[in-house]
C-alpha atoms as a PDB file:
ATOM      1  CA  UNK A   1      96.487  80.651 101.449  1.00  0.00           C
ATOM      2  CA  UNK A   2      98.981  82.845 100.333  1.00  0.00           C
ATOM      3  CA  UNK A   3     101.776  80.499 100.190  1.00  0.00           C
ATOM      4  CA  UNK A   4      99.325  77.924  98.192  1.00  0.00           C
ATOM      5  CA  UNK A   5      98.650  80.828  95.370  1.00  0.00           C
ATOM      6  CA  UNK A   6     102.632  81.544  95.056  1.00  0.00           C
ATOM      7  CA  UNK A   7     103.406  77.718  94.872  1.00  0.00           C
ATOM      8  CA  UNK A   8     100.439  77.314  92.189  1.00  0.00           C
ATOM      9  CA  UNK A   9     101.389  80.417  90.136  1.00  0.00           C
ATOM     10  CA  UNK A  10     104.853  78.868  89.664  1.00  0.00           C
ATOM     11  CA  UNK A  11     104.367  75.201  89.572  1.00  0.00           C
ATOM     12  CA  UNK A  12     101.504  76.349  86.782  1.00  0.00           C
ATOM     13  CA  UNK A  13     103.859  78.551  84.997  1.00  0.00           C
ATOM     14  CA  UNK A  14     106.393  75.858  85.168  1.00  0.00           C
ATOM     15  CA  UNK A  15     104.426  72.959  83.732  1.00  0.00           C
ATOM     16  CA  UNK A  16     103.131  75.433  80.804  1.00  0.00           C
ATOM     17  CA  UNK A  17     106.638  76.098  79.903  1.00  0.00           C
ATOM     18  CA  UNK A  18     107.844  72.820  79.829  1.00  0.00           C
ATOM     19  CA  UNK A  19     105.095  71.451  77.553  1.00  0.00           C
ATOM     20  CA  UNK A  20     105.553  74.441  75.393  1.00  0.00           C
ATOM     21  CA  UNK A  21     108.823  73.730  74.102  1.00  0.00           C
ATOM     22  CA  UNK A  22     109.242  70.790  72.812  1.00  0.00           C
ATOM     23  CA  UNK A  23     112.528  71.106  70.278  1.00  0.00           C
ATOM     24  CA  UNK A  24     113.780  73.838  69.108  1.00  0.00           C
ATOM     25  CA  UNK A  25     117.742  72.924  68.714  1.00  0.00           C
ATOM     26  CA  UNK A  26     119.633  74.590  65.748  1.00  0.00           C
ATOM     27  CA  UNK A  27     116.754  76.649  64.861  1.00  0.00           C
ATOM     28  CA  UNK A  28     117.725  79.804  62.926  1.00  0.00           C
ATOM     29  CA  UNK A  29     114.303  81.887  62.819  1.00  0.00           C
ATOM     30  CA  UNK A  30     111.490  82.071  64.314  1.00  0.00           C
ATOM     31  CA  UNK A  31     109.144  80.273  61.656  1.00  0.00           C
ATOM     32  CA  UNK A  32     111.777  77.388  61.970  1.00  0.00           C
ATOM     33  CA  UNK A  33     111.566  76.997  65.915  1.00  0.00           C
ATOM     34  CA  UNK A  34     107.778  77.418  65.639  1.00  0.00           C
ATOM     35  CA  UNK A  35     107.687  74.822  63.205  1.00  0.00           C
ATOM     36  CA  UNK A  36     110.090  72.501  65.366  1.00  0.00           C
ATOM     37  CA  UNK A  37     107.708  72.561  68.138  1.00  0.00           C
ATOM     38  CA  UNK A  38     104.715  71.862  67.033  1.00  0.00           C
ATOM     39  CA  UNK A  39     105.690  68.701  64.869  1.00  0.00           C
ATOM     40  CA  UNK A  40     108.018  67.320  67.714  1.00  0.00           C
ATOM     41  CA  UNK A  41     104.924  68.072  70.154  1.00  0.00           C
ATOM     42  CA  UNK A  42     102.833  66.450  68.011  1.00  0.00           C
ATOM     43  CA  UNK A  43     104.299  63.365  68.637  1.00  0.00           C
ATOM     44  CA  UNK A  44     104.545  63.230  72.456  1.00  0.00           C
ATOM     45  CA  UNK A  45     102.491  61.158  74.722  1.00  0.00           C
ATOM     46  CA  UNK A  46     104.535  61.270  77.523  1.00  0.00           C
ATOM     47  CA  UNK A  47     107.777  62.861  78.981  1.00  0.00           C
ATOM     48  CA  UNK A  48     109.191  62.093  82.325  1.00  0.00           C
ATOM     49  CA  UNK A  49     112.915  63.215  83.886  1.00  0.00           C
ATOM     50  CA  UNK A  50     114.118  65.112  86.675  1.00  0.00           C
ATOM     51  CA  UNK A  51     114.577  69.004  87.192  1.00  0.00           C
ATOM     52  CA  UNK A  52     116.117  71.359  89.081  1.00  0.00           C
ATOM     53  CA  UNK A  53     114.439  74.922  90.669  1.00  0.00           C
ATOM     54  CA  UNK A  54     115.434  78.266  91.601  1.00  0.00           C
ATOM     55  CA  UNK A  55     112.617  80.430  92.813  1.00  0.00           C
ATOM     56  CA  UNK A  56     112.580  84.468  93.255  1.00  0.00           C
ATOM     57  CA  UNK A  57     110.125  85.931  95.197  1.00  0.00           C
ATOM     58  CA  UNK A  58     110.677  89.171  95.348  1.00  0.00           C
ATOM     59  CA  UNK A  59     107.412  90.071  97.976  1.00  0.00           C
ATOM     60  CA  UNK A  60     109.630  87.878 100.751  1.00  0.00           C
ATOM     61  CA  UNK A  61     112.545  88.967  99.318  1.00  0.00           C
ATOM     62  CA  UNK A  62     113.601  85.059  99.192  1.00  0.00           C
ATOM     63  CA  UNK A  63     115.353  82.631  96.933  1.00  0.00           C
ATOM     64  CA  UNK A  64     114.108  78.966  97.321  1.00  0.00           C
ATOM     65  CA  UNK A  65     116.277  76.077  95.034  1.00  0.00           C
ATOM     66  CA  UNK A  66     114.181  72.725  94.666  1.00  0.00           C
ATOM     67  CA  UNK A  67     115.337  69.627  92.591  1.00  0.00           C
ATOM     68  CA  UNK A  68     112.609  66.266  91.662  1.00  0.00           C
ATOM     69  CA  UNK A  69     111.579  64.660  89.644  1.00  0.00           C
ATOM     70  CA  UNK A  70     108.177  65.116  87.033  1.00  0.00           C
ATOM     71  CA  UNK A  71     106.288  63.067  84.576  1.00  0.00           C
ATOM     72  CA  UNK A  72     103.679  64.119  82.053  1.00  0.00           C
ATOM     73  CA  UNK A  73     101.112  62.219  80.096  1.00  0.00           C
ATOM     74  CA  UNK A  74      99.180  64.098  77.153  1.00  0.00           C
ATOM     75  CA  UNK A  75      96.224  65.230  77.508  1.00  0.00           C
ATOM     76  CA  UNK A  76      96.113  65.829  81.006  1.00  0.00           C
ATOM     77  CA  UNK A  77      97.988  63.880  83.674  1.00  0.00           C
ATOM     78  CA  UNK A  78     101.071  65.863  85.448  1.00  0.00           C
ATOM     79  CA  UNK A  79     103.083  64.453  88.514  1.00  0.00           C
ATOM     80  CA  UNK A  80     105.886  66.821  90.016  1.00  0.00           C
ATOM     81  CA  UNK A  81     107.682  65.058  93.201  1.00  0.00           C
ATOM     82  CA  UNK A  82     109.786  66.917  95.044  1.00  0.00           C
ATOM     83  CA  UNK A  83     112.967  66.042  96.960  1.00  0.00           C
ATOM     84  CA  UNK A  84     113.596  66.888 100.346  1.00  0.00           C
ATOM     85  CA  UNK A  85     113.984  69.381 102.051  1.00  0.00           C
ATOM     86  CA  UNK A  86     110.594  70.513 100.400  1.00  0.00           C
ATOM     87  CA  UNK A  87     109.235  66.735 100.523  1.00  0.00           C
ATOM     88  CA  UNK A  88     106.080  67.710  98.716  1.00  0.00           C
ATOM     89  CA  UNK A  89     103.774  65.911  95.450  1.00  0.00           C
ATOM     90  CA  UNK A  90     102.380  67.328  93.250  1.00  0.00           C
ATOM     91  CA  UNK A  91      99.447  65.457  91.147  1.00  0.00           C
ATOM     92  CA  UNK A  92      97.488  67.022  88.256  1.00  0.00           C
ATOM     93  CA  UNK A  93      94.897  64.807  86.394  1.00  0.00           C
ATOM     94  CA  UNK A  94      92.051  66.399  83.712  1.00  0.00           C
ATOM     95  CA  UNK A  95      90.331  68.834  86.787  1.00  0.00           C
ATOM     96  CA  UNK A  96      91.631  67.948  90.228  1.00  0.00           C
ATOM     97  CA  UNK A  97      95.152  69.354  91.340  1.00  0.00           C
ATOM     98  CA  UNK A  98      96.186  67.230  94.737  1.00  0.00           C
ATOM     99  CA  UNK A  99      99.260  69.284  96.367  1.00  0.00           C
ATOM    100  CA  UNK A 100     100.467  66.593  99.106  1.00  0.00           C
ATOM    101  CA  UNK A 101     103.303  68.193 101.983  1.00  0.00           C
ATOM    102  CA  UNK A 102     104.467  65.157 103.514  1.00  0.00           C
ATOM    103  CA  UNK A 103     105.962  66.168 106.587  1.00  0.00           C
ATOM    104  CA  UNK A 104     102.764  68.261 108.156  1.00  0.00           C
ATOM    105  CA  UNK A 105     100.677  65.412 107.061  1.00  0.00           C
ATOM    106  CA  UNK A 106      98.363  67.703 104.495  1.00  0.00           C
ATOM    107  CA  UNK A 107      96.934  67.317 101.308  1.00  0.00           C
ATOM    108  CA  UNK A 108      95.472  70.813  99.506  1.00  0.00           C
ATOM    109  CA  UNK A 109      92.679  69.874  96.626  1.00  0.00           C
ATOM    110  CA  UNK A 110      91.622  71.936  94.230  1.00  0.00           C
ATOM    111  CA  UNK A 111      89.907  72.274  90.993  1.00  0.00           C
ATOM    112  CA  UNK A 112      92.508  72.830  88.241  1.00  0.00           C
ATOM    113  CA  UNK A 113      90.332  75.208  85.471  1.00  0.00           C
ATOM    114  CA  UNK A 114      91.897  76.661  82.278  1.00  0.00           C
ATOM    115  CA  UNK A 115      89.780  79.517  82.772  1.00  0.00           C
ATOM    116  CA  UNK A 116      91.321  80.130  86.010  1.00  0.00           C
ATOM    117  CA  UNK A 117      94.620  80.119  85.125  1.00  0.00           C
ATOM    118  CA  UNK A 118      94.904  81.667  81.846  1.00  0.00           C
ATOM    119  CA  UNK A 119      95.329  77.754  79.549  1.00  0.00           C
ATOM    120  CA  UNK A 120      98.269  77.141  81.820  1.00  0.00           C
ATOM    121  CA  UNK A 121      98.718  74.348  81.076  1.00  0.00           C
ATOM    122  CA  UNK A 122      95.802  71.875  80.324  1.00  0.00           C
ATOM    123  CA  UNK A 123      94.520  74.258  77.068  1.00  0.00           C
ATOM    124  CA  UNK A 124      98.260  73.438  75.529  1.00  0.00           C
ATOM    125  CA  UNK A 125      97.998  69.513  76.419  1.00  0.00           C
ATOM    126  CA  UNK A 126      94.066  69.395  74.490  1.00  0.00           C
ATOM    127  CA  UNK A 127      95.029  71.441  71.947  1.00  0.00           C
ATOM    128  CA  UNK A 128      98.150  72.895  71.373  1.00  0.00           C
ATOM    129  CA  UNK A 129      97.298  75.665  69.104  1.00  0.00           C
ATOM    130  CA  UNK A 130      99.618  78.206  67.140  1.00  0.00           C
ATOM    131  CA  UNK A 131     103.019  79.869  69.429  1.00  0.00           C
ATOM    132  CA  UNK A 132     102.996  82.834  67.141  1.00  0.00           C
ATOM    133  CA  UNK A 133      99.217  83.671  68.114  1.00  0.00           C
ATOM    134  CA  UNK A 134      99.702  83.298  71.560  1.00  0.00           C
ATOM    135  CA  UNK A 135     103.249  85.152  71.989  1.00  0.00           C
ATOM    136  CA  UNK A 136     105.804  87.454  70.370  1.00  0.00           C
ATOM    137  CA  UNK A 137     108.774  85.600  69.789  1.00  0.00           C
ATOM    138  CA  UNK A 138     112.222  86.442  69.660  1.00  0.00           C
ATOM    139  CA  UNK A 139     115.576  84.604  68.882  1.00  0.00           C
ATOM    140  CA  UNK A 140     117.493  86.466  70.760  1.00  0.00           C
ATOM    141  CA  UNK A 141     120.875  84.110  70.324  1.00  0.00           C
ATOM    142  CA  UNK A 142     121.456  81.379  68.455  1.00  0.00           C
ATOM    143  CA  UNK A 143     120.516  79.619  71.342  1.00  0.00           C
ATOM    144  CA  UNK A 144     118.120  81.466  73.214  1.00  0.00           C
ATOM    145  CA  UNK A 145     114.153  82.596  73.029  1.00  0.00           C
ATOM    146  CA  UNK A 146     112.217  85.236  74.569  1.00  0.00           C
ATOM    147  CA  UNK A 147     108.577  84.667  74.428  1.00  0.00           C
ATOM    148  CA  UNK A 148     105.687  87.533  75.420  1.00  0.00           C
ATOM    149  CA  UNK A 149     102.563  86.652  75.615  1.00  0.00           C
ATOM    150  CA  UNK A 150     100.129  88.974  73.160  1.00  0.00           C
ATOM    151  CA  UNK A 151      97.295  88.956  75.760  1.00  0.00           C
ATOM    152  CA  UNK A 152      96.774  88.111  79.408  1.00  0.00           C
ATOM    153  CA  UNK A 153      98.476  84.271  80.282  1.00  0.00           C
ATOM    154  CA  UNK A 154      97.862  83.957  84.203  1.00  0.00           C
ATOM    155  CA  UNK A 155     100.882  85.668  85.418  1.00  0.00           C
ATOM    156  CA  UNK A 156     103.339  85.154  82.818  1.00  0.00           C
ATOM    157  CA  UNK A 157     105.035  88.372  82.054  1.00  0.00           C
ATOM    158  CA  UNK A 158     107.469  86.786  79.820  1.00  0.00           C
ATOM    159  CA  UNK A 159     109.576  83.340  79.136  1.00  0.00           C
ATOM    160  CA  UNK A 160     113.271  83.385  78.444  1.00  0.00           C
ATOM    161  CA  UNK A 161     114.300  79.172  77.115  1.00  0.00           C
ATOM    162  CA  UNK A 162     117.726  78.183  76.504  1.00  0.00           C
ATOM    163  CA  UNK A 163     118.141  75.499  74.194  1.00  0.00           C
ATOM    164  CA  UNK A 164     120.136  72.464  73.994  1.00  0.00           C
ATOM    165  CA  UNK A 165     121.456  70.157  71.537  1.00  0.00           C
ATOM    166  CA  UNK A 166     119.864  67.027  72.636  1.00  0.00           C
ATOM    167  CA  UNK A 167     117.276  64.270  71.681  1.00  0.00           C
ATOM    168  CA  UNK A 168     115.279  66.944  74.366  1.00  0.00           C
ATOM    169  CA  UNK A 169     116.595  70.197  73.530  1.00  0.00           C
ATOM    170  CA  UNK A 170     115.894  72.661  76.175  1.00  0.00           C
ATOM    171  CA  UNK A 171     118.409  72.946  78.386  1.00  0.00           C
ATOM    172  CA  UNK A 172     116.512  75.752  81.156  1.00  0.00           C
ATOM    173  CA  UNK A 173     113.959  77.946  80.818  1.00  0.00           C
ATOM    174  CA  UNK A 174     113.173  81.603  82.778  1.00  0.00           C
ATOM    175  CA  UNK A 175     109.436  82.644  83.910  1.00  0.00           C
ATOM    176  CA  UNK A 176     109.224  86.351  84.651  1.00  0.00           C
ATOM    177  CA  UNK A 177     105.784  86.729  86.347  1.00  0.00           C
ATOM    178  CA  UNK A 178     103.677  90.010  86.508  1.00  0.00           C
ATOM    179  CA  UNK A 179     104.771  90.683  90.200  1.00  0.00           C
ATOM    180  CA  UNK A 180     108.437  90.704  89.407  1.00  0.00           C
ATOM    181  CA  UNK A 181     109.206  87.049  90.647  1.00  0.00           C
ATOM    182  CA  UNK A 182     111.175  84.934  88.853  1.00  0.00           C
ATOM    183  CA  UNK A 183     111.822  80.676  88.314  1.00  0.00           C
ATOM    184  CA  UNK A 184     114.413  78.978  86.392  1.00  0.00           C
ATOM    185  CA  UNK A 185     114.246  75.510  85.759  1.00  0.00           C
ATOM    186  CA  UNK A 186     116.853  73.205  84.547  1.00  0.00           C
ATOM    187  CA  UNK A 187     115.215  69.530  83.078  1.00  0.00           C
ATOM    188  CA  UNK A 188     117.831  66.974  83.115  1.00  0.00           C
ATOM    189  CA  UNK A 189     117.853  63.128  82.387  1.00  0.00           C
ATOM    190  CA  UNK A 190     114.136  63.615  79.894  1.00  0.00           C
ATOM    191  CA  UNK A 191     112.575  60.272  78.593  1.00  0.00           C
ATOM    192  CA  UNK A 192     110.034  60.333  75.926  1.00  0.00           C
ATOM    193  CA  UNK A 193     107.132  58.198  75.175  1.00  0.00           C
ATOM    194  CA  UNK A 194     108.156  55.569  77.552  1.00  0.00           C
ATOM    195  CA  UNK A 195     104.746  53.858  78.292  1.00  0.00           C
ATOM    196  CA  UNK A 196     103.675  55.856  81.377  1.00  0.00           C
ATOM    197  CA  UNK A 197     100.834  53.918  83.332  1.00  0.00           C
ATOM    198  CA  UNK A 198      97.645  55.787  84.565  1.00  0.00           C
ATOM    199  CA  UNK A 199      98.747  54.610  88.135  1.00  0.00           C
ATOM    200  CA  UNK A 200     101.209  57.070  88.214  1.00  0.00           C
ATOM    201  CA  UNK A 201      99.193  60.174  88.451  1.00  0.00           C
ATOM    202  CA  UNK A 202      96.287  58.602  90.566  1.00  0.00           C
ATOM    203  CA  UNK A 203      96.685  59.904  94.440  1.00  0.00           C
ATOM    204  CA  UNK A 204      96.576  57.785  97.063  1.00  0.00           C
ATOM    205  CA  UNK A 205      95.377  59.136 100.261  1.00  0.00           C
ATOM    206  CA  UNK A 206      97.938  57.869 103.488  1.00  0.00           C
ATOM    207  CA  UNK A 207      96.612  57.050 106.684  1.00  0.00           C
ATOM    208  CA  UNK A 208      96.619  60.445 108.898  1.00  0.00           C
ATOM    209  CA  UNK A 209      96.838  62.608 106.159  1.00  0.00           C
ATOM    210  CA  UNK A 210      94.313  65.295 106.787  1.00  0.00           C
ATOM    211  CA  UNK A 211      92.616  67.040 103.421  1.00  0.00           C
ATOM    212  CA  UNK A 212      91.729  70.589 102.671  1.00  0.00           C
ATOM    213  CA  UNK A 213      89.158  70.818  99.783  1.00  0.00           C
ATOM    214  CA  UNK A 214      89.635  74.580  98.764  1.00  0.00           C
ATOM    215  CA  UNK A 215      86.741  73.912  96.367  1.00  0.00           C
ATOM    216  CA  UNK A 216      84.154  73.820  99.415  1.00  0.00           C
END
């Protein structure tokens, strides 16, 4: 159970970043990338590409590097797939969060509640809302952002994003959690509004695949 809270607290973390910042290349101030974001965000259905990971966990004193691929379809459809040697899926669709690990033939359900995790991210897919009521912001380089939350976000301590010059501009983008772990992700290869199909983030049970309902 312990494992399934760390994976959850970053994948969560990671999806709410991603969706978060939209475009934000040769912004000077703050107002500017603000304003960036939310017009570019405004008109995204979908977004789909691949990504690389590098996880910190500093309680098992452990670095973990991952690499997939994700798509994303506003309001609330996510899909992160995993390459080997994790091997895992990832589905997210309005409620239910289906967390499939191939090779021991398991699938982990679970209700996916903005409550319980702090509007990370399905609050931001609804309604996206205003950056500079939700964080401090800092440009802290021309091409970097440090973002604090102003209130308790899940366990999002703080977000560093480096940006790119790019149809997609962000290049990676830090999490520093309240436990003093750490993810950087690097999004690579990004295709927007492409026409996703429903299909896509609909699980399909295998035969022999054994489920765990944590909501029972």
């Amino acid at each position: 159970m312990r494992k399934f809270q760390i994976f959850l607290m970053f994948f969560m973390s990671a999806v709410y970043c991603l969706l978060s910042i939209v475009s934000t290349s040769h912004a000077s101030t703050v107002d500017e990338v603000v304003g960036r974001i939310q017009k570019t965000y405004g008109e995204i259905k979908d977004v789909q590409g691949r990504f690389s990971q590098t996880s910190h966990i500093k309680d098992l004193d452990r670095t973990e590097r991952y690499e997939g691929e994700f798509f994303i379809k506003k309001p609330s459809s996510m899909r992160w797939n995993f390459s080997k040697p994790r091997d895992e899926e990832v589905i997210i669709r309005e409620n239910d969060i289906w967390i499939y690990k191939k090779s021991d033939k398991q699938v982990l359900k679970s209700a996916f509640s903005k409550d319980a995790y702090s509007q990370v991210p399905i609050a931001l897919l609804n309604n996206f809302g205003d950056l500079k009521n939700d964080f401090d912001i800092k440009l802290i380089k021309d091409d970097a952002l440090e973002l604090t939350p102003k209130r308790r976000m899940g366990f999002i301590n703080k977000l560093l994003l480096e940006i790119n010059s790019t149809d997609f501009p962000v290049k990676t983008f830090s999490v520093f959690d309240v436990y003093g772990n750490k993810i950087d992700i690097t999004v690579k290869d990004v295709k927007i509004n492409s026409g996703l199909e429903d299909s896509i983030f609909t699980f399909k049970l295998q035969p022999g695949v054994e489920i765990f309902d944590l909501n029972q």
